[in-house]
PDB file of N, CA and C in Angstrom:
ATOM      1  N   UNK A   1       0.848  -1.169   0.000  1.00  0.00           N
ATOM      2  CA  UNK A   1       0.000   0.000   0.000  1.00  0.00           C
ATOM      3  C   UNK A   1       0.900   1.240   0.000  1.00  0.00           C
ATOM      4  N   UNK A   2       0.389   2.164  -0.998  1.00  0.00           N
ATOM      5  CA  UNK A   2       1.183   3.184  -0.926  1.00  0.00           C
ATOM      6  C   UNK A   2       1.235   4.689  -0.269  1.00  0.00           C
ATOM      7  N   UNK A   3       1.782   5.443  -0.179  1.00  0.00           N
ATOM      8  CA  UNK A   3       1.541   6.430   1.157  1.00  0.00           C
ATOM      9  C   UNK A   3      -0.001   7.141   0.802  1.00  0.00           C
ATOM     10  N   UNK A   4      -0.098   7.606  -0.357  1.00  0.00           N
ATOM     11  CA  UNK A   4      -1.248   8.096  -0.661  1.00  0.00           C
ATOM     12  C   UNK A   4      -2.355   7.443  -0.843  1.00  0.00           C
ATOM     13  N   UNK A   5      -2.486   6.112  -1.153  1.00  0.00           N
ATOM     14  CA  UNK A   5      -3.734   5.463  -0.333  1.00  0.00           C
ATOM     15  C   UNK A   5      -4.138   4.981   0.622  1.00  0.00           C
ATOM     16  N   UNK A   6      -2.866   4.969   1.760  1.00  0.00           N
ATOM     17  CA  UNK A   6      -3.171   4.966   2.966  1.00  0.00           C
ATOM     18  C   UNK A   6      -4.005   6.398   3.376  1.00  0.00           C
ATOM     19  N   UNK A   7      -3.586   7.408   2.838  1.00  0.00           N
ATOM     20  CA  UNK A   7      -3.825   8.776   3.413  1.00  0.00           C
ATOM     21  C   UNK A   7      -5.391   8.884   2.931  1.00  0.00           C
ATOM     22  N   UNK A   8      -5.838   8.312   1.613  1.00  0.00           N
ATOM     23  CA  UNK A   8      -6.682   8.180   1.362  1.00  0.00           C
ATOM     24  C   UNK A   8      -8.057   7.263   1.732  1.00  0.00           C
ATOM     25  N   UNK A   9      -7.875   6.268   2.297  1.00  0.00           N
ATOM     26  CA  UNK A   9      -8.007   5.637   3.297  1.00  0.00           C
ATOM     27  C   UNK A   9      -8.426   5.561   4.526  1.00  0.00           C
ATOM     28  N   UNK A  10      -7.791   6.399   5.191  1.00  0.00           N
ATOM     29  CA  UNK A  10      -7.889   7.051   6.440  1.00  0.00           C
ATOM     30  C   UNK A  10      -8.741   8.606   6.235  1.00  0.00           C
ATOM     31  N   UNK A  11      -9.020   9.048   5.291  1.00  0.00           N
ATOM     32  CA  UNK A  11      -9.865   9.805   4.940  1.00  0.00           C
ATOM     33  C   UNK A  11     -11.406   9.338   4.577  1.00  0.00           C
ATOM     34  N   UNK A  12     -11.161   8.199   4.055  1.00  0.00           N
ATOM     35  CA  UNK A  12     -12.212   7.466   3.548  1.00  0.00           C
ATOM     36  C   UNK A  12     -13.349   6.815   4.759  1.00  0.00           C
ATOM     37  N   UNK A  13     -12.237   6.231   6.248  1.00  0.00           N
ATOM     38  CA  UNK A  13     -12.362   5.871   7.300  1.00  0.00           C
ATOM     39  C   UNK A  13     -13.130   6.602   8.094  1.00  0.00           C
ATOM     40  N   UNK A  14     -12.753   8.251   7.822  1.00  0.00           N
ATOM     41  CA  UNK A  14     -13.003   9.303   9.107  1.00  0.00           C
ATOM     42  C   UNK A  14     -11.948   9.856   9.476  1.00  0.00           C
ATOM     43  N   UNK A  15     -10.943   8.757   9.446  1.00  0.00           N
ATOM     44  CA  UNK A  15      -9.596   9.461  10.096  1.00  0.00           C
ATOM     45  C   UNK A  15      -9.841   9.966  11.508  1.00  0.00           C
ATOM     46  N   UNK A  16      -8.782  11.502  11.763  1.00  0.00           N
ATOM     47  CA  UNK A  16      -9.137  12.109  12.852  1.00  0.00           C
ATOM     48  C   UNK A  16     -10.407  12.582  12.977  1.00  0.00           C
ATOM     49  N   UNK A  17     -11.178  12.263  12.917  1.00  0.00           N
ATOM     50  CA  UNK A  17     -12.690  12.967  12.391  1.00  0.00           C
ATOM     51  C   UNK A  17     -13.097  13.752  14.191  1.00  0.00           C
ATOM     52  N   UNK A  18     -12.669  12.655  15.277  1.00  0.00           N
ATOM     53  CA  UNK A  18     -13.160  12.808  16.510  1.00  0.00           C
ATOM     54  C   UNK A  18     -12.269  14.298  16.565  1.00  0.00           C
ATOM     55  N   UNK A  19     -11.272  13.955  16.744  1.00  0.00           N
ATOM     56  CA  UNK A  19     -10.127  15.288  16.950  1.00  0.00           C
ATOM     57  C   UNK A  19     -10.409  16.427  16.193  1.00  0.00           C
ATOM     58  N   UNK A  20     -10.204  16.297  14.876  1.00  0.00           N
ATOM     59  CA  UNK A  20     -10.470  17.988  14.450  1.00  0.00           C
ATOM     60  C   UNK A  20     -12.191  18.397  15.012  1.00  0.00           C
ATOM     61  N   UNK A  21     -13.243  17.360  15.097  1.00  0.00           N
ATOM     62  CA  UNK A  21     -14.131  18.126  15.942  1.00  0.00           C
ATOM     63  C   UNK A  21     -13.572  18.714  16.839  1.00  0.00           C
ATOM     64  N   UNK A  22     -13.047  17.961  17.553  1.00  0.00           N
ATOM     65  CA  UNK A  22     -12.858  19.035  19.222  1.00  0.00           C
ATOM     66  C   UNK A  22     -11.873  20.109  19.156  1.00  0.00           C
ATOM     67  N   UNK A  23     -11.399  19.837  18.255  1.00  0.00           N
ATOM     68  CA  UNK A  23     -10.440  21.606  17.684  1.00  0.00           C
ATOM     69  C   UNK A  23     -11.197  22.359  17.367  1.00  0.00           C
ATOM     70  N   UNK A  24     -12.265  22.028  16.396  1.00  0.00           N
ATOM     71  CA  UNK A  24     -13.237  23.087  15.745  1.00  0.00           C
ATOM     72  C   UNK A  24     -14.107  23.608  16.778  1.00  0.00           C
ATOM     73  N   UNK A  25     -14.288  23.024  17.725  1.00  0.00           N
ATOM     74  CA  UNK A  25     -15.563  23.152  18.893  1.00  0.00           C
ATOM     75  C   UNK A  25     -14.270  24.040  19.976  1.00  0.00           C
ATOM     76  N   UNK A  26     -13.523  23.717  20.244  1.00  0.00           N
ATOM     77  CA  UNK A  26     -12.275  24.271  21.135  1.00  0.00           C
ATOM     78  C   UNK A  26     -12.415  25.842  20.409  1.00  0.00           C
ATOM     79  N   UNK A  27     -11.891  25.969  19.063  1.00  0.00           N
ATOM     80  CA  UNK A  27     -11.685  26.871  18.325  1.00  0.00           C
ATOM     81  C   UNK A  27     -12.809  27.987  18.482  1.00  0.00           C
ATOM     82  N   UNK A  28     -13.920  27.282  18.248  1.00  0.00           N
ATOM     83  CA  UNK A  28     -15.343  28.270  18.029  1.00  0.00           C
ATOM     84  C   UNK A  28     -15.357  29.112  19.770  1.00  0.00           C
ATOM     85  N   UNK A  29     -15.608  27.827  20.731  1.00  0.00           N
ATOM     86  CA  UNK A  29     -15.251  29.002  22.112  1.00  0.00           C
ATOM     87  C   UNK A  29     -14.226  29.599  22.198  1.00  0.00           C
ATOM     88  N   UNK A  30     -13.042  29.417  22.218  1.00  0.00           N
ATOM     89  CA  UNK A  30     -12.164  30.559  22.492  1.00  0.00           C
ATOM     90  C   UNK A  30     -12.497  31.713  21.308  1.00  0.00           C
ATOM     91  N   UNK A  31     -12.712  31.797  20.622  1.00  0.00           N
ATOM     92  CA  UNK A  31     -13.389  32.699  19.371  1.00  0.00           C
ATOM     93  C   UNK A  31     -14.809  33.634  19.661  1.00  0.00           C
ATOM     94  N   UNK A  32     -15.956  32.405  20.696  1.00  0.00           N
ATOM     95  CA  UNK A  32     -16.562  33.112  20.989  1.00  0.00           C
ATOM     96  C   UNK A  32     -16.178  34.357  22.456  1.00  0.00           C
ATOM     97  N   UNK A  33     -15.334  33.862  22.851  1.00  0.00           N
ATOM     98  CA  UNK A  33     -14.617  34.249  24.800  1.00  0.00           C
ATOM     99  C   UNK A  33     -14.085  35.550  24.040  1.00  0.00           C
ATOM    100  N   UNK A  34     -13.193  35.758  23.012  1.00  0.00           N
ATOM    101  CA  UNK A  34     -12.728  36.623  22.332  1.00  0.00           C
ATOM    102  C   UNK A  34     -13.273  37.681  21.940  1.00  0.00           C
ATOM    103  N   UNK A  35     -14.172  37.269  20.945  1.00  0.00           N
ATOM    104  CA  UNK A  35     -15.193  38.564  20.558  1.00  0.00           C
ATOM    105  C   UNK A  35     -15.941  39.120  22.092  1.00  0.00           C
ATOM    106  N   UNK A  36     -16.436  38.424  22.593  1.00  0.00           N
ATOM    107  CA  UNK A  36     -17.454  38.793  23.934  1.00  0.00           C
ATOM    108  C   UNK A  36     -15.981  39.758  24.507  1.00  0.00           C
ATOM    109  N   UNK A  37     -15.259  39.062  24.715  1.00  0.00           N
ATOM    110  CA  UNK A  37     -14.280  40.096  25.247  1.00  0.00           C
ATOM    111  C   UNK A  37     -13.815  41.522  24.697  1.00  0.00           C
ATOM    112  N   UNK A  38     -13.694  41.772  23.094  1.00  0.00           N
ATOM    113  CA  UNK A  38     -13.181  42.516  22.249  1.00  0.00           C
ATOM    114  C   UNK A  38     -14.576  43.406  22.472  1.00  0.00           C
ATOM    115  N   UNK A  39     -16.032  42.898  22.975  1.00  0.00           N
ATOM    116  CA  UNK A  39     -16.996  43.435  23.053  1.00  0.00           C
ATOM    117  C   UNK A  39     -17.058  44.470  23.763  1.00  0.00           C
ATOM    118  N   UNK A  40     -17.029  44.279  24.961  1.00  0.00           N
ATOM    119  CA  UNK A  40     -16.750  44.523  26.356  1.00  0.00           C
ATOM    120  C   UNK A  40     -15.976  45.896  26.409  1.00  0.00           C
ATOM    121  N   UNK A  41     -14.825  45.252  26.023  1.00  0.00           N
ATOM    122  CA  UNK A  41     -13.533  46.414  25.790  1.00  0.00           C
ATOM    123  C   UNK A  41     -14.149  47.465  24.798  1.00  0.00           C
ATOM    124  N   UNK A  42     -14.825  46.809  23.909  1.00  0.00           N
ATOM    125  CA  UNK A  42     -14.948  48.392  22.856  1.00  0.00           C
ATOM    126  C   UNK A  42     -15.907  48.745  23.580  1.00  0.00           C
ATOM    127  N   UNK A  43     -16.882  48.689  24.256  1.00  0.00           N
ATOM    128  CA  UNK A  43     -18.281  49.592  25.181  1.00  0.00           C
ATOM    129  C   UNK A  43     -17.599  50.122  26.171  1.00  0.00           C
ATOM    130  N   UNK A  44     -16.304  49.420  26.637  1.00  0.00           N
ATOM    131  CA  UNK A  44     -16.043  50.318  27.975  1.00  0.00           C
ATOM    132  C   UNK A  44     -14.749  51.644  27.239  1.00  0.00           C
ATOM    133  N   UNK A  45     -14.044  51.451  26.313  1.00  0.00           N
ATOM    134  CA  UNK A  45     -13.653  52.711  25.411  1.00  0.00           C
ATOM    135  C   UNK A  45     -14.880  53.659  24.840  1.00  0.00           C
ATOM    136  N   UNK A  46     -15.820  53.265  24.505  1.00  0.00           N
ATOM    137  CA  UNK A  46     -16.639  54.265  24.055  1.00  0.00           C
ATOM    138  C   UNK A  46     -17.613  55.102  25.267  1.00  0.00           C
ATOM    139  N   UNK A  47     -17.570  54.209  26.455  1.00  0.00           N
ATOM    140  CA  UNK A  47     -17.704  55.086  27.619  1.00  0.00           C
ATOM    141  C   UNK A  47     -16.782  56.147  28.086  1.00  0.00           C
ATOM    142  N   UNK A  48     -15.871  55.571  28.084  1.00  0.00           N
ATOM    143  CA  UNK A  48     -14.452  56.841  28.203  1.00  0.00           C
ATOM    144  C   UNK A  48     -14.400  57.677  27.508  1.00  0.00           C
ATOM    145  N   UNK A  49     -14.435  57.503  26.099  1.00  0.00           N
ATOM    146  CA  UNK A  49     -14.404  58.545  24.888  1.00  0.00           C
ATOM    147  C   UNK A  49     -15.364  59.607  25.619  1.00  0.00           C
ATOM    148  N   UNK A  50     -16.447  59.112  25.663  1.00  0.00           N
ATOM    149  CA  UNK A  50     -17.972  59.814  26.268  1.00  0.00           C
ATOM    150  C   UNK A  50     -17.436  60.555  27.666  1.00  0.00           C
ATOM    151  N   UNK A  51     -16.665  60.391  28.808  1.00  0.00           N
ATOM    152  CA  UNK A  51     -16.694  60.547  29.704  1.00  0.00           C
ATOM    153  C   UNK A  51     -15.232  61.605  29.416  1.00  0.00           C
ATOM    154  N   UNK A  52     -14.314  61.554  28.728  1.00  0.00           N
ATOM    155  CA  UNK A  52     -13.325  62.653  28.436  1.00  0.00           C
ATOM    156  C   UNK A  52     -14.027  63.152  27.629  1.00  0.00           C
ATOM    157  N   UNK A  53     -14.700  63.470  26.741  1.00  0.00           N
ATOM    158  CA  UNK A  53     -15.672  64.346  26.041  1.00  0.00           C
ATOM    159  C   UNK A  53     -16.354  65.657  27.033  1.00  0.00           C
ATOM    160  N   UNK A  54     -17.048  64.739  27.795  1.00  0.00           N
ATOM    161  CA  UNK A  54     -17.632  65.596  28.501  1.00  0.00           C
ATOM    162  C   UNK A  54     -16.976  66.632  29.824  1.00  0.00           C
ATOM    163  N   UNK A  55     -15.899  66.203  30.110  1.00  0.00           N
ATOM    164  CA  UNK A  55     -14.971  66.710  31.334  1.00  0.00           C
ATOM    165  C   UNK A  55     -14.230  67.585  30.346  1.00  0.00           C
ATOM    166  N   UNK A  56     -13.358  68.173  28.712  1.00  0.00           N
ATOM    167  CA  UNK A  56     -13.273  68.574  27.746  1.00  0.00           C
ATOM    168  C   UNK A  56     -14.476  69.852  27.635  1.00  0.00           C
ATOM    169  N   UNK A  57     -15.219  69.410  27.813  1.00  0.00           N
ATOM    170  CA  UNK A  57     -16.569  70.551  27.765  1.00  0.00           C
ATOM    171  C   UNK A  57     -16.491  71.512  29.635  1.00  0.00           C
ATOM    172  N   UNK A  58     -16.601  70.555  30.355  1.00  0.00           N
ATOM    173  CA  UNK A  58     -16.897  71.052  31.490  1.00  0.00           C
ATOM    174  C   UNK A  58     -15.229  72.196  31.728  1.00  0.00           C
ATOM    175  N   UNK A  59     -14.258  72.156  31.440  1.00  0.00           N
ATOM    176  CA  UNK A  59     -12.944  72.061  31.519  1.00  0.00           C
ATOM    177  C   UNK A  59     -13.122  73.388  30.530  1.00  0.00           C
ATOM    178  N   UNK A  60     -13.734  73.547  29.590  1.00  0.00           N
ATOM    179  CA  UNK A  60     -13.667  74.999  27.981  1.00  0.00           C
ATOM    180  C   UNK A  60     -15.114  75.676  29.339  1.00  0.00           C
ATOM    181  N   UNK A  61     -15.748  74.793  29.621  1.00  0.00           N
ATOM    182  CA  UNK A  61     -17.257  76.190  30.672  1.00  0.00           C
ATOM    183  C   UNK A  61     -16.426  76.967  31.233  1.00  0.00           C
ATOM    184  N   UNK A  62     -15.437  75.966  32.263  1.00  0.00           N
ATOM    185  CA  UNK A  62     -14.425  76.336  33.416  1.00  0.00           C
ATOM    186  C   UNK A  62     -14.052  77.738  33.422  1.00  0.00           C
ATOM    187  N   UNK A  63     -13.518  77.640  32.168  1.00  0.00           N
ATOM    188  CA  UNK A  63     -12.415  78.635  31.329  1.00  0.00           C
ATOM    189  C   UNK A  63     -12.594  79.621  30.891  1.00  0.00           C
ATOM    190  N   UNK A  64     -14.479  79.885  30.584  1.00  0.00           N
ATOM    191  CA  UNK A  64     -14.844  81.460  30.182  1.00  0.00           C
ATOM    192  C   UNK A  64     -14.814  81.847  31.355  1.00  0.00           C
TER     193      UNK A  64
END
């Protein structure tokens, strides 16, 4: 048997079929943990933006 119909073979079988599931399923949560996180972080920057915005204003009232 030669290397490529073994490989073929074992494709034919399933192969790793169990394993790359649990990579793909591994993959998708840390992916989802990520975005939720990247979420988070951008609402709590756009609070700040909002919150030096407004201290910027209060700071130019100050000043007349």
């Amino acid at each position: 048997m030669t290397v490529s119909n073994a490989f073929n073979n074992k494709k034919l079988e399933g192969g790793n079929n169990g394993r790359d599931k649990k990579f793909f399923l591994e993959f998708l949560l840390f992916a989802a943990i990520y975005l939720g996180a990247l979420s988070v972080v951008r609402n709590d920057i756009k609070k700040l933006a909002e919150k030096i915005s407004d201290l910027e204003e209060k700071i130019e009232n100050l000043n007349k």
